[in-house]
N, C-alpha and C. Protein backbone atom coordinates (compact mmCIF):
# COMPACT_ATOMS: atom_id res chain seq x y z
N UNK A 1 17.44 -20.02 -31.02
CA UNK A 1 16.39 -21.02 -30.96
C UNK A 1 16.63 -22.13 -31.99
N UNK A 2 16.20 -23.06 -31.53
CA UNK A 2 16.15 -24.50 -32.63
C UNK A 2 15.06 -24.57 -33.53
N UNK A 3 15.44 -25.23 -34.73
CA UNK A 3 14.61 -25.50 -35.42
C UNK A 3 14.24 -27.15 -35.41
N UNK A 4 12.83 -27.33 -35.15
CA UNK A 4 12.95 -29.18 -34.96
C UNK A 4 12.59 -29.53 -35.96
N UNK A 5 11.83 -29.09 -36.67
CA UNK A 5 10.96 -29.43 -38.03
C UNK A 5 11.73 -30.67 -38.66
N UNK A 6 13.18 -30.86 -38.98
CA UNK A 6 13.94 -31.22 -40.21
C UNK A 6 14.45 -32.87 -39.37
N UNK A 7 14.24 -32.63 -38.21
CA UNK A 7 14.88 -33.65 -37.43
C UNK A 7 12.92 -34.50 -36.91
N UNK A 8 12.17 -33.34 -36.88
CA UNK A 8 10.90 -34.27 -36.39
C UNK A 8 10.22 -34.69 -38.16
N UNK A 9 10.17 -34.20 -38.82
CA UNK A 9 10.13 -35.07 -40.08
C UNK A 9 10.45 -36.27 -40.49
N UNK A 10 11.80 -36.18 -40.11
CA UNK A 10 13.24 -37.80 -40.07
C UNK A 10 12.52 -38.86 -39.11
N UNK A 11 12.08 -38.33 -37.64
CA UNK A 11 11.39 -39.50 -37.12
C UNK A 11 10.08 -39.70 -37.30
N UNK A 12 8.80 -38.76 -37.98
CA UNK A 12 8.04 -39.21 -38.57
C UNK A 12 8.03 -40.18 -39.70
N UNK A 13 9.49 -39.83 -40.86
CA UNK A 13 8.99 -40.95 -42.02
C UNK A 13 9.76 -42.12 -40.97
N UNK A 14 10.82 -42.13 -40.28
CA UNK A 14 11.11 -43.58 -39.73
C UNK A 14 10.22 -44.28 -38.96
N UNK A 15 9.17 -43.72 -38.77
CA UNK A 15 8.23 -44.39 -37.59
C UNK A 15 7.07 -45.17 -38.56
N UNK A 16 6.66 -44.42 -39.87
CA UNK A 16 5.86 -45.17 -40.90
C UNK A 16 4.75 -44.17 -41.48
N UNK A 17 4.75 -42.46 -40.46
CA UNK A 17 4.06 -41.67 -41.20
C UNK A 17 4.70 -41.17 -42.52
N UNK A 18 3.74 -40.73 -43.39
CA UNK A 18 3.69 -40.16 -44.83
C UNK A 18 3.12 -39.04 -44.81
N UNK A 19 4.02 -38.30 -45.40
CA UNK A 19 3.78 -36.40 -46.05
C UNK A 19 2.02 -37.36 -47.18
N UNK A 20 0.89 -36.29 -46.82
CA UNK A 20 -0.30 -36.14 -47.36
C UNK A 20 -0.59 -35.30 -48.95
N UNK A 21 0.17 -33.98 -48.19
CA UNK A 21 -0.42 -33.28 -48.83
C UNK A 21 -0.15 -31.56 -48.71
N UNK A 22 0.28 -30.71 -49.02
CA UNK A 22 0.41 -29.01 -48.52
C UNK A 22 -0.97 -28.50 -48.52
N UNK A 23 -0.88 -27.78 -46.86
CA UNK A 23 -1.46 -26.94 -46.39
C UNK A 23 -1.71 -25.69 -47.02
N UNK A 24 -2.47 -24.61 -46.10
CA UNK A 24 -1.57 -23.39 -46.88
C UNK A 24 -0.55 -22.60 -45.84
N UNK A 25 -0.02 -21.94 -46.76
CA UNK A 25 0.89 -21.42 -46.40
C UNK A 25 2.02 -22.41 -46.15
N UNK A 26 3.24 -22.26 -45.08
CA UNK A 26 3.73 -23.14 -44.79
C UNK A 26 3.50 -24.28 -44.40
N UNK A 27 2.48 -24.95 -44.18
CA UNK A 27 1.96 -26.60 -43.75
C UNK A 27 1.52 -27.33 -44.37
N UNK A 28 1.73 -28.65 -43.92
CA UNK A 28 1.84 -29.59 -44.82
C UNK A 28 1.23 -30.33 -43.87
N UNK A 29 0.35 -31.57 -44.56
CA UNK A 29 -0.64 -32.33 -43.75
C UNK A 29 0.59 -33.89 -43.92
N UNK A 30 0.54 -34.57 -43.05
CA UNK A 30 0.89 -36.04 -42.77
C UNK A 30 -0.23 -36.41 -42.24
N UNK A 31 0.19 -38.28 -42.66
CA UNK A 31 -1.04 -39.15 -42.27
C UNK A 31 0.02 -40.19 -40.74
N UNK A 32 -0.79 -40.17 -40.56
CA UNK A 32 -0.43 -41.43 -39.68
C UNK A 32 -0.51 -42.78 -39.41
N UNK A 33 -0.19 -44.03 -39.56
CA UNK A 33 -0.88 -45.26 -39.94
C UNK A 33 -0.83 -45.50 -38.76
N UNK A 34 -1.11 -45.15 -37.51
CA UNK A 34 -0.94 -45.39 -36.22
C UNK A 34 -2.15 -45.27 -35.72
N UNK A 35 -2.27 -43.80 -36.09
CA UNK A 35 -4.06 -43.37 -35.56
C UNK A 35 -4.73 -43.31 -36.14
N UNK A 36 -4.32 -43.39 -37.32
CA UNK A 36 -5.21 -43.35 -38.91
C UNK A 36 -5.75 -41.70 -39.12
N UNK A 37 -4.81 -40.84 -38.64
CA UNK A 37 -5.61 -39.57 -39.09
C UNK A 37 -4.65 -38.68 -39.51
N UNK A 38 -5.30 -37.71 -40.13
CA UNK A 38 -3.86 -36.69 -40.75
C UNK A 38 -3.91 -35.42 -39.77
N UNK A 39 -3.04 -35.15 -39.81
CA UNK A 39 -2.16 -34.15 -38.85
C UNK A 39 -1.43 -32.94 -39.53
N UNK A 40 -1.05 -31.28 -38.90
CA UNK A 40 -0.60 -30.94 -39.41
C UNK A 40 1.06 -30.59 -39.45
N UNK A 41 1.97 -30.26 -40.01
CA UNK A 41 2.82 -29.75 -39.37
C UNK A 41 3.24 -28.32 -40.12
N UNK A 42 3.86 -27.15 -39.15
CA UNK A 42 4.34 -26.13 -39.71
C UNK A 42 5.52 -26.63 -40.00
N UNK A 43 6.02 -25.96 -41.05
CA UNK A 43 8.14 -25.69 -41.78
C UNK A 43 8.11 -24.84 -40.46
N UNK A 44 7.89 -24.08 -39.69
CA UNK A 44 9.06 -23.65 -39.12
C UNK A 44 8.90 -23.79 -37.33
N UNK A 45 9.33 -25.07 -36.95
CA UNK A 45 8.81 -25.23 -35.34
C UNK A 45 9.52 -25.01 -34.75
N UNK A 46 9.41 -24.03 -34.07
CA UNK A 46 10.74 -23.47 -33.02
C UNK A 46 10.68 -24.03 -31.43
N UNK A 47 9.26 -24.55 -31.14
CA UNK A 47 9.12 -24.82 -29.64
C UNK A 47 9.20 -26.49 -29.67
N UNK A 48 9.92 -26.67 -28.64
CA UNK A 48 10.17 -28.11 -28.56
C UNK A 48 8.51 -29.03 -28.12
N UNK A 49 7.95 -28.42 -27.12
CA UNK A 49 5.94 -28.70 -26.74
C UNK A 49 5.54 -28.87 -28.03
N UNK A 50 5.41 -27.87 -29.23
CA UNK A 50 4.91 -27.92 -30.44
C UNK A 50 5.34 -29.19 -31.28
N UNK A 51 6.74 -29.13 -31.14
CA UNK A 51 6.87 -31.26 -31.81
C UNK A 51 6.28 -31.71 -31.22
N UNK A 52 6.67 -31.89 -29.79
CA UNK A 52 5.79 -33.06 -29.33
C UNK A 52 4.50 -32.99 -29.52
N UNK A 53 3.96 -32.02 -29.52
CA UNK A 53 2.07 -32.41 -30.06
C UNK A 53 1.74 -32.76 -30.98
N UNK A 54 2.90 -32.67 -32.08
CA UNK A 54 2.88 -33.06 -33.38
C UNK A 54 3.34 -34.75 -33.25
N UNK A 55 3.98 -34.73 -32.19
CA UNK A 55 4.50 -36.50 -31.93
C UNK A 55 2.96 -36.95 -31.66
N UNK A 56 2.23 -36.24 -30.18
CA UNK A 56 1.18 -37.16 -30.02
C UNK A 56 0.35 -37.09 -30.62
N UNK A 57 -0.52 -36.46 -31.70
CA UNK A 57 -1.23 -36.47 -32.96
C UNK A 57 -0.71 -37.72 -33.57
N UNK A 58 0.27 -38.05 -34.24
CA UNK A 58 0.74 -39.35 -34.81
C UNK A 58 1.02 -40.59 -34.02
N UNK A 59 0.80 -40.24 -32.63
CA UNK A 59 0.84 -41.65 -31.41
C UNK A 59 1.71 -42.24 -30.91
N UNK A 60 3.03 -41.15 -31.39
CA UNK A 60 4.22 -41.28 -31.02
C UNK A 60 4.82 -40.74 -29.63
N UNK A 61 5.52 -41.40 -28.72
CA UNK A 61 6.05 -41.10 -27.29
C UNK A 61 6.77 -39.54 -27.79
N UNK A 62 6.97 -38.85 -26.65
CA UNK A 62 7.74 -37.58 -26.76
C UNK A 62 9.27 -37.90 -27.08
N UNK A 63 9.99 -36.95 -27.90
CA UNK A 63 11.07 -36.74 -28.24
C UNK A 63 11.96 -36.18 -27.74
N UNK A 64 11.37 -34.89 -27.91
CA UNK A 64 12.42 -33.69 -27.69
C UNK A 64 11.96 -33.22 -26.50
């Protein structure tokens, strides 16, 4: 299985979102200047659906 986390991070900061803040446990909140809201993401995303919901939370087209 893939890990997307490290590669959907890379196109979150290129798109203009910013790391917030740590969750607990493994997650970490980002903001979005798109939708204006913060979002979460897990360190360890193995399902490609799970980025992308993490894409459309930040208002970004699908990726992966």
């Amino acid at each position: 299985m893939s890990d997307y986390t490290k590669e959907l991070k890379r196109y979150l900061l290129d798109a203009g979102c910013r790391f917030d803040r740590y969750g607990k446990g493994d997650h970490e909140i980002w903001f979005s200047p798109i939708t204006m809201i913060k979002f979460v993401i897990d360190n360890r995303i193995k399902s490609r659906h799970t980025a992308n919901a993490v894409l459309k939370q930040a208002g970004l087209p699908k990726q992966f």
